[in-house]
Protein backbone atom coordinates (compact mmCIF):
# COMPACT_ATOMS: atom_id res chain seq x y z
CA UNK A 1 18.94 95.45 58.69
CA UNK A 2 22.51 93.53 58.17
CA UNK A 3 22.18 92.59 61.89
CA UNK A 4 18.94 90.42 61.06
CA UNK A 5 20.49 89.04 57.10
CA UNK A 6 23.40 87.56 59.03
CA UNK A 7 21.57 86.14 62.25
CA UNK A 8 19.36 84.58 59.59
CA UNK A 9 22.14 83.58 57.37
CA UNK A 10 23.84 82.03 60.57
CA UNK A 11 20.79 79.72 61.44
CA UNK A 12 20.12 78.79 57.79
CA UNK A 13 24.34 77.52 57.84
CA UNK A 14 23.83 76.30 61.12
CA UNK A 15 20.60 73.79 60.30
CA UNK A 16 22.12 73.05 57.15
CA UNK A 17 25.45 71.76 58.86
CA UNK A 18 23.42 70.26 61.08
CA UNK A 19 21.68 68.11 58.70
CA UNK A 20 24.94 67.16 56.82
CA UNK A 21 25.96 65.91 60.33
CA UNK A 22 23.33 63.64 60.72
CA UNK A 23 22.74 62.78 57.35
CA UNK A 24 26.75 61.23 57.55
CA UNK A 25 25.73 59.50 61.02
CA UNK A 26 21.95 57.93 60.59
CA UNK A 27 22.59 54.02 60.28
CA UNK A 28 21.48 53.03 56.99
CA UNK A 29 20.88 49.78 57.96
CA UNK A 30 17.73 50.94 59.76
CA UNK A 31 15.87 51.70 56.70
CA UNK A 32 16.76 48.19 54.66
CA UNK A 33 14.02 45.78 54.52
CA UNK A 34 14.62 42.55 55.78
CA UNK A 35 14.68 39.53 53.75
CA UNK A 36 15.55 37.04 55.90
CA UNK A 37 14.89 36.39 59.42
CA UNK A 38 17.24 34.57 61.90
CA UNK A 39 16.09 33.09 65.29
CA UNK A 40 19.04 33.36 67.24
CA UNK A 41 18.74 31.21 70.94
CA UNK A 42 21.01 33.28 73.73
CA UNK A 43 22.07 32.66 77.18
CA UNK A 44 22.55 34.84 80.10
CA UNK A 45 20.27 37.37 79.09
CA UNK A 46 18.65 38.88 82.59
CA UNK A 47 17.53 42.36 82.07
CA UNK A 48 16.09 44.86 79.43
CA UNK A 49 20.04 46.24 80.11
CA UNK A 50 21.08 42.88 77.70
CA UNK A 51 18.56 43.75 75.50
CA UNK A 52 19.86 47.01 74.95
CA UNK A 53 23.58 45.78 74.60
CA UNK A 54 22.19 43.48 72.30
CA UNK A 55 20.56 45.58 70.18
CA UNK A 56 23.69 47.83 69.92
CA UNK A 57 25.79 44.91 68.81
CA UNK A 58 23.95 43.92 65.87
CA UNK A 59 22.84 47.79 65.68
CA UNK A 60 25.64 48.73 63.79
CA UNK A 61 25.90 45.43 61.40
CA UNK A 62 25.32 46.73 57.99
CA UNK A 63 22.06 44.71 56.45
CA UNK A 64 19.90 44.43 60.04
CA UNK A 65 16.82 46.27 59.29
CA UNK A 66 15.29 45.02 62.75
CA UNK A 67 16.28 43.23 65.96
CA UNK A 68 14.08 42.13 68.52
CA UNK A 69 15.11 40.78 71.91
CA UNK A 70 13.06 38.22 74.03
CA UNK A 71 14.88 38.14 77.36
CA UNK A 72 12.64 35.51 79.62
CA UNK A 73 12.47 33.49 76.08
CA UNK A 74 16.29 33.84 75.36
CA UNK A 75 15.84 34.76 71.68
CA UNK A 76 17.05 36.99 69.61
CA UNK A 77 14.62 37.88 66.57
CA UNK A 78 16.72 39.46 63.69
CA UNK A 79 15.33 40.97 60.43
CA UNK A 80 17.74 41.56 57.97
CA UNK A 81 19.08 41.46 54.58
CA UNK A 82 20.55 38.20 53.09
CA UNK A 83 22.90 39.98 50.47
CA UNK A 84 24.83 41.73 53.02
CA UNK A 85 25.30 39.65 56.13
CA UNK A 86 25.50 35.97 56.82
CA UNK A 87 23.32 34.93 59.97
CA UNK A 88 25.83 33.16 61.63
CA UNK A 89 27.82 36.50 61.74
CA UNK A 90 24.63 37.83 63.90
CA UNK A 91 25.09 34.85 66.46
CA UNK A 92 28.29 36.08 66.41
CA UNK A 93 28.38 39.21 67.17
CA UNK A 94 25.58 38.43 69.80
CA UNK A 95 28.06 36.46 71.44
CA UNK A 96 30.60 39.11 71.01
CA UNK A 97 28.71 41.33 73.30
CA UNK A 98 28.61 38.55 76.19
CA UNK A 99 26.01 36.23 75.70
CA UNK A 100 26.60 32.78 74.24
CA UNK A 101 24.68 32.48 71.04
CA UNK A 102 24.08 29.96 68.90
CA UNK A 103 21.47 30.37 64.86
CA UNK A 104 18.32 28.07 65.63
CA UNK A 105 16.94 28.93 62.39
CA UNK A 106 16.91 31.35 59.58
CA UNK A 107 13.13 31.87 58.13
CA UNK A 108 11.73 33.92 55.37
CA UNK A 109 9.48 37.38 56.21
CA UNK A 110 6.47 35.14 54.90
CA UNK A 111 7.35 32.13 57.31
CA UNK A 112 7.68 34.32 59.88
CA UNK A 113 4.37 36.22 59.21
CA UNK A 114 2.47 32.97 58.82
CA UNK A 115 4.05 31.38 62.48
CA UNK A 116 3.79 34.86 64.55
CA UNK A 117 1.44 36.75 62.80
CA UNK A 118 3.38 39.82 62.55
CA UNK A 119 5.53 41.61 59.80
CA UNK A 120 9.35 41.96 60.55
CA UNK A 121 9.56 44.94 58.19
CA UNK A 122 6.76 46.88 60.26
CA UNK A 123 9.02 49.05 62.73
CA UNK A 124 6.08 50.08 64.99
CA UNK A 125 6.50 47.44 67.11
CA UNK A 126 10.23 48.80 68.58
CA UNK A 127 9.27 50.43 71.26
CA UNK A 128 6.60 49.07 73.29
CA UNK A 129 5.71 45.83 75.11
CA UNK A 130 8.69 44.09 77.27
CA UNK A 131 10.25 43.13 74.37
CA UNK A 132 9.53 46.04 72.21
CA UNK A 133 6.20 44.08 71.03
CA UNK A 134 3.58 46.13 70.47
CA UNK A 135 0.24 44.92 72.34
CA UNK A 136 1.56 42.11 75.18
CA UNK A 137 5.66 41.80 74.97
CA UNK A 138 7.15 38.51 76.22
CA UNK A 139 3.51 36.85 77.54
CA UNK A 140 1.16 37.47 74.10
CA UNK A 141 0.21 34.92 71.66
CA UNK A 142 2.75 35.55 68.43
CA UNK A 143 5.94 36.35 70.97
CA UNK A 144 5.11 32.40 72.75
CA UNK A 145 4.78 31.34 68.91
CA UNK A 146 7.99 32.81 68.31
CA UNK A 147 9.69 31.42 71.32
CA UNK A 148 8.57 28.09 69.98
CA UNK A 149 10.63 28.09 66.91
């Protein structure tokens, strides 16, 4: 009976440490809306591997609620908030990571929504699609529109 009070005591300390452990190292970033949008033109992007490094650079900056990487476009789509870091700082940091960046434009959430179509707060689109756009990637409709900002 002690034998199954202290193998049950163990798990109950072990997923509680385990959720203080990844409660201290979840970006909070990720779960900020995004009040501003900057369309950030980059060069030497080949490969979804850029994509990636880009999305790890700016990843970490605190107030990026969303980044989105068109590769064949060369154009980095970044949702984030206003209050907490400057656009230019984004360009930055893109060119930080190896690929020379330079701010095209910074837009509102509604400006963005009315020239592509799509929400920058809505985080289903991460994962699919070339780009991580949901329902075409780099060739549909709204990621051309966006290109042509």
């Amino acid at each position: 009976m002690h034998i199954k009070k202290l193998v049950s005591g163990l798990i109950v300390l072990s997923v509680v440490g385990l959720l203080i452990y990844l409660g201290l190292h979840v970006n909070i970033s990720s779960a900020s809306k995004a009040n501003s949008v900057a369309i950030i033109k980059s060069a030497g992007m080949t490969c979804s591997s850029c994509s990636n490094r880009i999305s790890r650079a700016l990843g970490g900056v605190k107030g990026v609620a969303v980044t989105e990487v068109d590769v064949e476009g060369g154009v980095v789509i970044v949702g984030y908030d206003r209050e907490s870091v400057q656009p230019e700082n984004l360009a930055h940091r893109i060119s930080g990571a190896g690929y020379a960046s330079n701010l095209d434009r910074v837009l509102t959430p509604e400006q963005f929504r009315r020239i592509t179509g799509r929400d920058i707060n809505a985080r289903a689109v991460q994962a699919s699609g070339c780009c991580g756009i949901k329902n075409g990637g780099c060739n549909s409709k709204n990621e051309t529109k966006a290109r042509r900002l």
